[in-house]
Every structure is written in C-alpha cells, then in structure tokens.
N, C-alpha and C. Protein backbone atom coordinates (compact mmCIF):
# COMPACT_ATOMS: atom_id res chain seq x y z
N UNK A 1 136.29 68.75 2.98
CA UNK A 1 137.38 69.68 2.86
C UNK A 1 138.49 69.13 1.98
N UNK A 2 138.61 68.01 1.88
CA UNK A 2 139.46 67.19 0.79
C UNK A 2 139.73 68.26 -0.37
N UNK A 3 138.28 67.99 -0.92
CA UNK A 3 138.40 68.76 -2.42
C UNK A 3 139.18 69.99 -2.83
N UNK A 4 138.71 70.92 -0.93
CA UNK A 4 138.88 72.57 -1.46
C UNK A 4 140.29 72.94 -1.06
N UNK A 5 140.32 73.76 -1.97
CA UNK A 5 142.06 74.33 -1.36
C UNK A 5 142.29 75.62 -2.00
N UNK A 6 142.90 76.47 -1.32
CA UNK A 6 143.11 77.86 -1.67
C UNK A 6 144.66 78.61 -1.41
N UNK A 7 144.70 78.93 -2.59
CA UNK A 7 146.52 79.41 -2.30
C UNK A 7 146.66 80.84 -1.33
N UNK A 8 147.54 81.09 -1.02
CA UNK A 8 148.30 81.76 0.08
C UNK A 8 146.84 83.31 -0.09
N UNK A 9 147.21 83.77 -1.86
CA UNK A 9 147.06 84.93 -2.14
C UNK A 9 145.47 84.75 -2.11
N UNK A 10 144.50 83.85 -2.84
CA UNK A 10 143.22 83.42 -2.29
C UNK A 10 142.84 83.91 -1.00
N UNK A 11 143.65 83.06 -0.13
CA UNK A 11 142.79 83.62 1.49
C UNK A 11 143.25 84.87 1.81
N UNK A 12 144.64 86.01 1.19
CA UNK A 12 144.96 86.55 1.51
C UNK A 12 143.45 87.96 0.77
N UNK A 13 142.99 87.78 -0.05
CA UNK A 13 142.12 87.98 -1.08
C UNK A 13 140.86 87.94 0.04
N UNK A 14 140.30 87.21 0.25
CA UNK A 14 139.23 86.55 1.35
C UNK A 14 139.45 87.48 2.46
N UNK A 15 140.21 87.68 3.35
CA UNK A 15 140.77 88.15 4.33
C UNK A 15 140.68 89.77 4.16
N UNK A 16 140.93 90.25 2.63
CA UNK A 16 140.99 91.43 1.83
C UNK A 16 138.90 92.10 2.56
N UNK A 17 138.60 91.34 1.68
CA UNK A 17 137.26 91.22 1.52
C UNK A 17 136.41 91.46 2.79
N UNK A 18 136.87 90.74 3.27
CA UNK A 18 136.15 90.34 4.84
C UNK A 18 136.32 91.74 5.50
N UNK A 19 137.63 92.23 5.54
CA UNK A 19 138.25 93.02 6.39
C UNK A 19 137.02 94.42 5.90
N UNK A 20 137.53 94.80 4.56
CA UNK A 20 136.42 95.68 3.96
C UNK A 20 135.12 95.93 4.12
N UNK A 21 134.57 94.41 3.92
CA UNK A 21 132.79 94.58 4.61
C UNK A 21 132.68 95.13 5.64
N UNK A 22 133.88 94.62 7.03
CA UNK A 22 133.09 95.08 8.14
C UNK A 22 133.50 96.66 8.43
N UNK A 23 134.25 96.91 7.87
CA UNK A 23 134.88 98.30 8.07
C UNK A 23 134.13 98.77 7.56
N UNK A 24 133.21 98.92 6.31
CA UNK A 24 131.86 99.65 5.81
C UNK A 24 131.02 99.90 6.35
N UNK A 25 130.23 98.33 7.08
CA UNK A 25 129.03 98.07 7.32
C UNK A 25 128.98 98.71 8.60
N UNK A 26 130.39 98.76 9.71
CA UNK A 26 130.21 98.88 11.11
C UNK A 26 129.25 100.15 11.31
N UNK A 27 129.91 101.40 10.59
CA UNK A 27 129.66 102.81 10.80
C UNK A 27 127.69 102.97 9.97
N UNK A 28 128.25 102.33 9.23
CA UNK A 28 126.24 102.34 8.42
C UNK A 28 124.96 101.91 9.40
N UNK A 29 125.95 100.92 10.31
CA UNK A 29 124.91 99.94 11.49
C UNK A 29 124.95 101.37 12.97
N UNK A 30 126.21 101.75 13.05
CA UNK A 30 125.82 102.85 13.81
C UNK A 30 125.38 104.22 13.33
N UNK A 31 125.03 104.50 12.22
CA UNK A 31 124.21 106.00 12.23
C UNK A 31 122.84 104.86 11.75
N UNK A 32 122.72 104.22 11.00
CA UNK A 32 121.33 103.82 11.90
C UNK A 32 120.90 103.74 13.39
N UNK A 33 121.76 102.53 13.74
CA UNK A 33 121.41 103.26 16.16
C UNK A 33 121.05 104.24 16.05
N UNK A 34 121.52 105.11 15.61
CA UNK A 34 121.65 106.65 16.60
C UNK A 34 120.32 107.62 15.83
N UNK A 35 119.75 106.88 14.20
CA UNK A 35 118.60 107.68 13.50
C UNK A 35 117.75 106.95 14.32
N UNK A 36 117.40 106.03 14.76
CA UNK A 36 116.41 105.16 15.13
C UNK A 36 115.85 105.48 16.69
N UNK A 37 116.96 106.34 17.59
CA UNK A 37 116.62 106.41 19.13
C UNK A 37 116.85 107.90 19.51
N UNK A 38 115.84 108.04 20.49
CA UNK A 38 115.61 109.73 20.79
C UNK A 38 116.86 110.22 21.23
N UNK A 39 117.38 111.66 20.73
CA UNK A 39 117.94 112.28 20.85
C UNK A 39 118.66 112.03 22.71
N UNK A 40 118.00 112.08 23.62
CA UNK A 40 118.86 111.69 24.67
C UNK A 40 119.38 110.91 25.28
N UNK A 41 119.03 109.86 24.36
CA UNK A 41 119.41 108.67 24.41
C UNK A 41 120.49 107.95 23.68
N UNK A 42 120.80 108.78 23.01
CA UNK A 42 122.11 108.96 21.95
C UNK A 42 123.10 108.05 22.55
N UNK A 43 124.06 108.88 23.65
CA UNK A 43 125.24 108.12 24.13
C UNK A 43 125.23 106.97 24.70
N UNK A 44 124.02 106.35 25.74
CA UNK A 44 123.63 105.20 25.56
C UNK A 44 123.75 104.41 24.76
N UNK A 45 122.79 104.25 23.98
CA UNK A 45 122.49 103.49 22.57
C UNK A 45 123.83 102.99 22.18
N UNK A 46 124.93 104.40 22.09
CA UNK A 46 126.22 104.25 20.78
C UNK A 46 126.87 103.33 21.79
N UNK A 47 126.76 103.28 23.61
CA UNK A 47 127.80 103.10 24.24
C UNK A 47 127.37 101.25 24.14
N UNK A 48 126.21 101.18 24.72
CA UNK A 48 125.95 100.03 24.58
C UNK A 48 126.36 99.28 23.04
N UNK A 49 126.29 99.91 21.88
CA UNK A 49 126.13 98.90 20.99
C UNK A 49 127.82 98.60 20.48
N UNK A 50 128.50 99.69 21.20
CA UNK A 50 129.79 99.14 21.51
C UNK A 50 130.15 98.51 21.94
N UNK A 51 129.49 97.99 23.47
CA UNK A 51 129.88 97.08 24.34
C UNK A 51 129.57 96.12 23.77
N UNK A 52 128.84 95.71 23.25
CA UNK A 52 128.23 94.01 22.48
C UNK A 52 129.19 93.81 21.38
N UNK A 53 129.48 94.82 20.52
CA UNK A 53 130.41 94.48 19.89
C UNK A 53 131.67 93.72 20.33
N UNK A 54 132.17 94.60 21.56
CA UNK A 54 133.53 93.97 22.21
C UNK A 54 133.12 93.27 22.78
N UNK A 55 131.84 92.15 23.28
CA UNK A 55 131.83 91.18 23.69
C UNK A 55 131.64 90.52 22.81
N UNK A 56 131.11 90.57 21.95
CA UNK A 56 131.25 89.58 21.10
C UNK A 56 132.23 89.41 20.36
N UNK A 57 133.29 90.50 20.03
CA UNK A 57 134.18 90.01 19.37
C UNK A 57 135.06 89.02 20.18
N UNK A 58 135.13 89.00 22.17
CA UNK A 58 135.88 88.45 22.55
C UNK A 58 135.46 87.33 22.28
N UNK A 59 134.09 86.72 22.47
CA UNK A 59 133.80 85.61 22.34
C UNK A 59 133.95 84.73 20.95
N UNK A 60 133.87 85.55 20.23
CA UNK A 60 134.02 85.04 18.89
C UNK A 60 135.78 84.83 18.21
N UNK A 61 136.11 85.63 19.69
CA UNK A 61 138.15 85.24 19.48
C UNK A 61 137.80 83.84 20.43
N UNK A 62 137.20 83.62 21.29
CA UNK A 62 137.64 82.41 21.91
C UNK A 62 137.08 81.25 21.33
N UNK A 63 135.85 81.29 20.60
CA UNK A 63 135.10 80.13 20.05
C UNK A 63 136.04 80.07 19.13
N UNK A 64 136.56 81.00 18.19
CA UNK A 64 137.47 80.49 16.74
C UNK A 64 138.93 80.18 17.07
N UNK A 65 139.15 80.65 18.52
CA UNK A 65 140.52 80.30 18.66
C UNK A 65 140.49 78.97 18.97
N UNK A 66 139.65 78.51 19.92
CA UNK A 66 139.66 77.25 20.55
C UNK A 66 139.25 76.10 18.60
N UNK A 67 138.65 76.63 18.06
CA UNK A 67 138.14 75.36 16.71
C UNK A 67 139.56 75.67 16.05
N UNK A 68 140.31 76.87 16.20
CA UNK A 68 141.73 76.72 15.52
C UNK A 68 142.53 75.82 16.10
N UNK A 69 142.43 75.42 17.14
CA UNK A 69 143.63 74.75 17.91
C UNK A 69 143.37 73.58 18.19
N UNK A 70 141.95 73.26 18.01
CA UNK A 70 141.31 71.72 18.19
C UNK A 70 142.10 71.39 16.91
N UNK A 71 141.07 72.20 15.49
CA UNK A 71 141.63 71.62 14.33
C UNK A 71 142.57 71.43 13.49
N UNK A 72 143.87 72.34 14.15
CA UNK A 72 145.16 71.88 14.14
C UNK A 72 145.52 70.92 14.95
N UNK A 73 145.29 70.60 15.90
CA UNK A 73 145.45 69.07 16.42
C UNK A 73 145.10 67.85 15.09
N UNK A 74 143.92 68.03 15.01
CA UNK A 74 143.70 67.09 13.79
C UNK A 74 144.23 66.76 13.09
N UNK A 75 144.70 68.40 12.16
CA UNK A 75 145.06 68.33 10.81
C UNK A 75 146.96 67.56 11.09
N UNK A 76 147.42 68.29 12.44
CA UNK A 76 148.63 67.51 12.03
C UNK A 76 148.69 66.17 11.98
N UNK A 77 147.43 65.82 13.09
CA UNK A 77 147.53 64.15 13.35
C UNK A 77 147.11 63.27 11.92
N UNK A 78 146.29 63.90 11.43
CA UNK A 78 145.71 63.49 10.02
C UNK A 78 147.30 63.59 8.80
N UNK A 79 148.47 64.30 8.98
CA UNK A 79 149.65 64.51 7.96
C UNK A 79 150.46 63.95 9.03
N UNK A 80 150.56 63.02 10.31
CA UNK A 80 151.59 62.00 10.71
C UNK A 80 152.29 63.18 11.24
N UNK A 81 152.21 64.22 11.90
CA UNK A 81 153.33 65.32 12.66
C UNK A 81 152.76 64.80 13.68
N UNK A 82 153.74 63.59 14.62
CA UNK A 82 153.69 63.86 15.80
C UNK A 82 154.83 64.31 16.83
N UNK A 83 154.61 64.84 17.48
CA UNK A 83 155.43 65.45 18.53
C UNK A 83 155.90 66.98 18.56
N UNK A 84 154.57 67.34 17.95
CA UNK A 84 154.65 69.08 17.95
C UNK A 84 153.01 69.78 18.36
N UNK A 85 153.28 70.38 19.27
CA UNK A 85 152.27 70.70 20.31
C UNK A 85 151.36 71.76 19.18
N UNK A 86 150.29 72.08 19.34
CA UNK A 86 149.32 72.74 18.36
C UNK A 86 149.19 74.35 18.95
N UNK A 87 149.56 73.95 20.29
CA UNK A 87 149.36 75.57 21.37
C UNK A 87 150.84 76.26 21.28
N UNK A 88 151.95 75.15 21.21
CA UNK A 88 153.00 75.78 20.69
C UNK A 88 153.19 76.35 19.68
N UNK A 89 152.93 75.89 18.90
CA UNK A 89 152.87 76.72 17.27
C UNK A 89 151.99 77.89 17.32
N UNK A 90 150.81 77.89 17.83
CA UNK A 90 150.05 79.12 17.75
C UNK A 90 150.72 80.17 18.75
N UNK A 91 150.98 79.64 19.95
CA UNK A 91 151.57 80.74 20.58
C UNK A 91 152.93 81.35 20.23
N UNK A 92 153.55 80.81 19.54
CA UNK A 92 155.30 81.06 19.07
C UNK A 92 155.46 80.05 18.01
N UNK A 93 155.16 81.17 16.66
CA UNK A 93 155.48 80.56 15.39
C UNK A 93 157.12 80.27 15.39
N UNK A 94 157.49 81.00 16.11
CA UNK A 94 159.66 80.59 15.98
C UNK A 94 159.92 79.07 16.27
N UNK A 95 158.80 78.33 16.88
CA UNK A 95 158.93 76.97 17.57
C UNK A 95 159.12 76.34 16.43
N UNK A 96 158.89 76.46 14.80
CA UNK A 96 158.63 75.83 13.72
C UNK A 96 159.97 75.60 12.93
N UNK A 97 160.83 76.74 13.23
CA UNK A 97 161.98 76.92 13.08
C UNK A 97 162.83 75.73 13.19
N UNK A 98 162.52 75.13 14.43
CA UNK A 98 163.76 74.08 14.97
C UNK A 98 162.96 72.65 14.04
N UNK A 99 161.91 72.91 13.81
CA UNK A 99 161.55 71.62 12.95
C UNK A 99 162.23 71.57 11.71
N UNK A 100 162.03 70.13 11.45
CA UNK A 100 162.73 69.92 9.35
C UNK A 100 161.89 70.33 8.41
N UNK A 101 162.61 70.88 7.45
CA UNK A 101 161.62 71.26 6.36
C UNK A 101 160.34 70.83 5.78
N UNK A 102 160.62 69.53 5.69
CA UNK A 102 159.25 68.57 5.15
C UNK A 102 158.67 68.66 6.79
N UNK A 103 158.28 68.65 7.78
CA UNK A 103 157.60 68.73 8.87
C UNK A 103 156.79 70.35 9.04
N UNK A 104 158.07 71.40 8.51
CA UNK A 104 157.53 72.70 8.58
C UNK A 104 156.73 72.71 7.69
N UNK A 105 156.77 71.86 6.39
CA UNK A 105 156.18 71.91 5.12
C UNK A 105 154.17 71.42 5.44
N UNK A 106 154.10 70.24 6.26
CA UNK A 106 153.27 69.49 6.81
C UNK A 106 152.65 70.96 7.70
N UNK A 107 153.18 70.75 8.82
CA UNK A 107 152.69 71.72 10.03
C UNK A 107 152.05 72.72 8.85
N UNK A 108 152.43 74.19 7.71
CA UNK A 108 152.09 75.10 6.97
C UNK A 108 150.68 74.48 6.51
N UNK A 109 150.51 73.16 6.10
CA UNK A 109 149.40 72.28 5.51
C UNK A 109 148.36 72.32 6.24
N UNK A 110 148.31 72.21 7.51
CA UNK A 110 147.49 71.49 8.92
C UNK A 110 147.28 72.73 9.10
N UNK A 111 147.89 74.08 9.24
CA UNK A 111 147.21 75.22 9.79
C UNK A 111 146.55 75.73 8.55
N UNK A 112 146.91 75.30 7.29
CA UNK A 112 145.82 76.39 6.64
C UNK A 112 144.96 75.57 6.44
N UNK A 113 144.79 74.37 6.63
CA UNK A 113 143.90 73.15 6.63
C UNK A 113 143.02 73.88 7.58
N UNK A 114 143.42 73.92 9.41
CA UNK A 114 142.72 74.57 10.27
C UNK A 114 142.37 75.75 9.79
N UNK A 115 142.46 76.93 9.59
CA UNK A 115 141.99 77.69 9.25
C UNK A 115 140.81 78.11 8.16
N UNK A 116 141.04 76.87 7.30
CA UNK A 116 139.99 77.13 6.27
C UNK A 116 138.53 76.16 7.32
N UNK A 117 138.55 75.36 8.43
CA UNK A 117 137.49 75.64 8.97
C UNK A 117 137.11 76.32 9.84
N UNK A 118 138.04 77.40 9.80
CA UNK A 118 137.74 78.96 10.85
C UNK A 118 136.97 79.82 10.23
N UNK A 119 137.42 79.74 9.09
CA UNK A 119 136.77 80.92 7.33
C UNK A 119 135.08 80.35 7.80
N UNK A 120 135.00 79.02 7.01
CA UNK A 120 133.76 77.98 7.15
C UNK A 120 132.96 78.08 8.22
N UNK A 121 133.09 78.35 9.51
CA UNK A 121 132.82 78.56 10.69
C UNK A 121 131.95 79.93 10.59
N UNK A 122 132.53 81.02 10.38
CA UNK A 122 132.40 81.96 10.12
C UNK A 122 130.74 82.57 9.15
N UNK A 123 130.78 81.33 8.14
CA UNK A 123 130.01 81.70 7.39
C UNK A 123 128.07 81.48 7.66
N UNK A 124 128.20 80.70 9.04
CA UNK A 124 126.46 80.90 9.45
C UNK A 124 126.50 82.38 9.77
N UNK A 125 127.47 82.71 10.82
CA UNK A 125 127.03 84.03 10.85
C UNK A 125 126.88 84.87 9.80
N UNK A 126 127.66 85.35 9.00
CA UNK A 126 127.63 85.99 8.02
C UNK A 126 126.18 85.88 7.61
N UNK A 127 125.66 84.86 6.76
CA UNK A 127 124.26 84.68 6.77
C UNK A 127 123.46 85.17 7.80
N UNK A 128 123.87 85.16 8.79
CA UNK A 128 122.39 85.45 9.74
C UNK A 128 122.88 87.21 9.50
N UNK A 129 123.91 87.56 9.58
CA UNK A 129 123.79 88.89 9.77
C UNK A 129 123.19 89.42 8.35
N UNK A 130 123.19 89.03 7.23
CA UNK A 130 122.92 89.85 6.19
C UNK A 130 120.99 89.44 6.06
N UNK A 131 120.87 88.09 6.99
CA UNK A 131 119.42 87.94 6.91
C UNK A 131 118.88 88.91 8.24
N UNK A 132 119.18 89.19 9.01
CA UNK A 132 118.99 90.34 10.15
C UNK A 132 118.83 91.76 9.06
N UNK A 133 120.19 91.91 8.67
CA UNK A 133 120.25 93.24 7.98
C UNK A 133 118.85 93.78 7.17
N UNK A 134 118.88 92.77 6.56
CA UNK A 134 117.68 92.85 5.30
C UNK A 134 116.20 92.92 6.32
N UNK A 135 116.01 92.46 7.69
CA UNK A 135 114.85 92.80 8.30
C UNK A 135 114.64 93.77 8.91
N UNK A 136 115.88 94.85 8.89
CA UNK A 136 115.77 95.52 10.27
C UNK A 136 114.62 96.83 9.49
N UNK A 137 113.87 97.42 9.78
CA UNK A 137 113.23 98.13 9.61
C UNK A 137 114.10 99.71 8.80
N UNK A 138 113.14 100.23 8.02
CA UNK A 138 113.84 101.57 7.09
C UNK A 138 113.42 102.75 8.12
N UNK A 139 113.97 103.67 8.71
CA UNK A 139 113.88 104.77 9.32
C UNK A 139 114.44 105.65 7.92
N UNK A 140 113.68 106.92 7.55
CA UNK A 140 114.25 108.10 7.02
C UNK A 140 115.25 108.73 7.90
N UNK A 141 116.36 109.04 7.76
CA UNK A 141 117.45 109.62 8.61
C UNK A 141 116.48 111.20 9.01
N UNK A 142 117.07 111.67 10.06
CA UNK A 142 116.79 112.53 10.50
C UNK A 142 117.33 113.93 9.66
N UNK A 143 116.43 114.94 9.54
CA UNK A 143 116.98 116.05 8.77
C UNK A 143 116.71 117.36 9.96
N UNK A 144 116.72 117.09 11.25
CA UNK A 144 117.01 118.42 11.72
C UNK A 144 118.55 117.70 12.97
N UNK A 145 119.18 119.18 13.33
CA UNK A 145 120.41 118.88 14.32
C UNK A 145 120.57 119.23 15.12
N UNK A 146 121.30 119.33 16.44
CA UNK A 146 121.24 119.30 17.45
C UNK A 146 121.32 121.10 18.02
N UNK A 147 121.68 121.32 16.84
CA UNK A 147 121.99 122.67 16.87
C UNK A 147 120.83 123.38 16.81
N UNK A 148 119.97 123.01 15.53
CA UNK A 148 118.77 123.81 15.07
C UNK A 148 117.79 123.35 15.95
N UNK A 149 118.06 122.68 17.59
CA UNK A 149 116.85 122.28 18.16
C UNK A 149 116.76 123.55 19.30
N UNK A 150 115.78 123.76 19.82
CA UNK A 150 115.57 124.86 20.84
C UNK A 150 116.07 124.35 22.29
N UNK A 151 116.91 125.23 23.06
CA UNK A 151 116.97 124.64 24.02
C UNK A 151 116.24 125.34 25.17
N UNK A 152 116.09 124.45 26.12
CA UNK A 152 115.22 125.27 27.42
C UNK A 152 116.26 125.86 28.20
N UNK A 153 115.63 126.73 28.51
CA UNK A 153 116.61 127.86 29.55
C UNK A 153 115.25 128.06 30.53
N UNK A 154 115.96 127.72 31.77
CA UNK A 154 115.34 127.75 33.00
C UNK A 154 115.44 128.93 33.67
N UNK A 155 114.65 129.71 34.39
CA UNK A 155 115.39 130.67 35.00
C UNK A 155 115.91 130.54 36.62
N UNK A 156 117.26 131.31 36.72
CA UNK A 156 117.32 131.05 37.93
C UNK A 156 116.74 131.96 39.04
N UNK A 157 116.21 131.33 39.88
CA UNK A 157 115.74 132.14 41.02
C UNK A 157 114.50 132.24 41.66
C-alpha cells in the first residue's frame, strides 16, 4: 500500500462508480428472480432475495466496519498519533476538531490509508460476483402477463 495513493476526487470518482454499478445491476438481478420462478411464487422469491440482501449488507457493514477500525488503529500507530482513540473518530468526527492541525493532518492520512483497505477488501467479492454473474444461466424473459393469463373461477355452491 506504500506505493498507492489516491486523491480526495479519485475515491470520490471510485465511490461514483461503485455506487452506479449496484444501482443498475440490483433491478437486472431481480427481473431475472422473478423470469426464472413460477408465477406463484413470485412474492416469495422477490421477498426472500431481499432478505439476503439486507443480511448481507448488514454483515458486510460489520466485517468492513470492524477492518475500518482495526486499520485505523494501525495506520495512526504507523504516523506516531498516539492518544486518539480510532472508535472515537469514527463515531464523532467533531472529536478531530480539538486536535492540532498537523495531528488532524496525520489522523485525514490513517483514515484514507484505512479505507483504501476497505475499497481492496471489497474487491474478491466484486470478482466473485461478476464470475457468478457470467454463470448464471440465460432464461428468455417471459412474453405473456398476468393479465393475459386465464383465471379459474370456481363455482359457488
């Protein structure tokens, strides 16, 4: 990590990017679900593949939160900031305030230091998902609707 370094507008760029893919891809991954599984099984399918989502996104807030806060420990200990807590700063950026400039200057260093192995972190998955993507099987979307299907009418009595 020595070598690499990226200015403000870079990761802000990255961050750009990232944000975009998944906002595309999410809705493309669900009308596939929903071409791929029988009609009554619809709300299922969508409900479940929601739920994994929000579990995994929690988990994937706690695995990257926890490597953010390890590796701000590091990074400050690695730039000589001692006596500024790593959980403080993440939880209440105002705490940075009461520090000196060259320390706030350091601390700014150590978190985007940490962060660029949050990005890095990030990137097996990415790979596995676009190597998943590329296997998942081609369904032709469906060309009739829910409308144009017949429904049964029972009689009463």
């Amino acid at each position: 990590m020595a070598g690499f370094s990226v200015t403000v507008d870079g990761q802000s760029l990255f961050t750009v990017v990232f944000g975009v893919g998944m906002g595309l891809t999410i809705q493309t991954y669900v009308v596939a679900l929903q071409n791929a599984i029988p009609r009554p099984e619809l709300g299922v399918a969508t409900a479940t593949n929601q739920f994994c989502r929000q579990i995994g996104g929690a988990l994937a807030v706690a695995a990257f939160g926890t490597l953010l806060a390890t590796r701000l420990g590091t990074e400050l200990a690695r730039r000589s900031v001692h006596g500024v807590s790593p959980q403080t700063l993440l939880r209440s950026p105002e705490a940075a305030t009461r520090l000196s400039p060259s320390v706030v200057h350091d601390v700014h260093a150590a978190l985007a230091g940490a962060l660029q192995w949050v990005f890095l972190a990030t990137l097996p998955l990415a790979v596995a998902a676009v190597v998943v993507s590329l296997l998942l099987r081609e369904h032709p979307l469906r060309m009739d609707s829910h409308v144009e299907m017949p429904i049964e009418v029972t009689g009463a009595g």
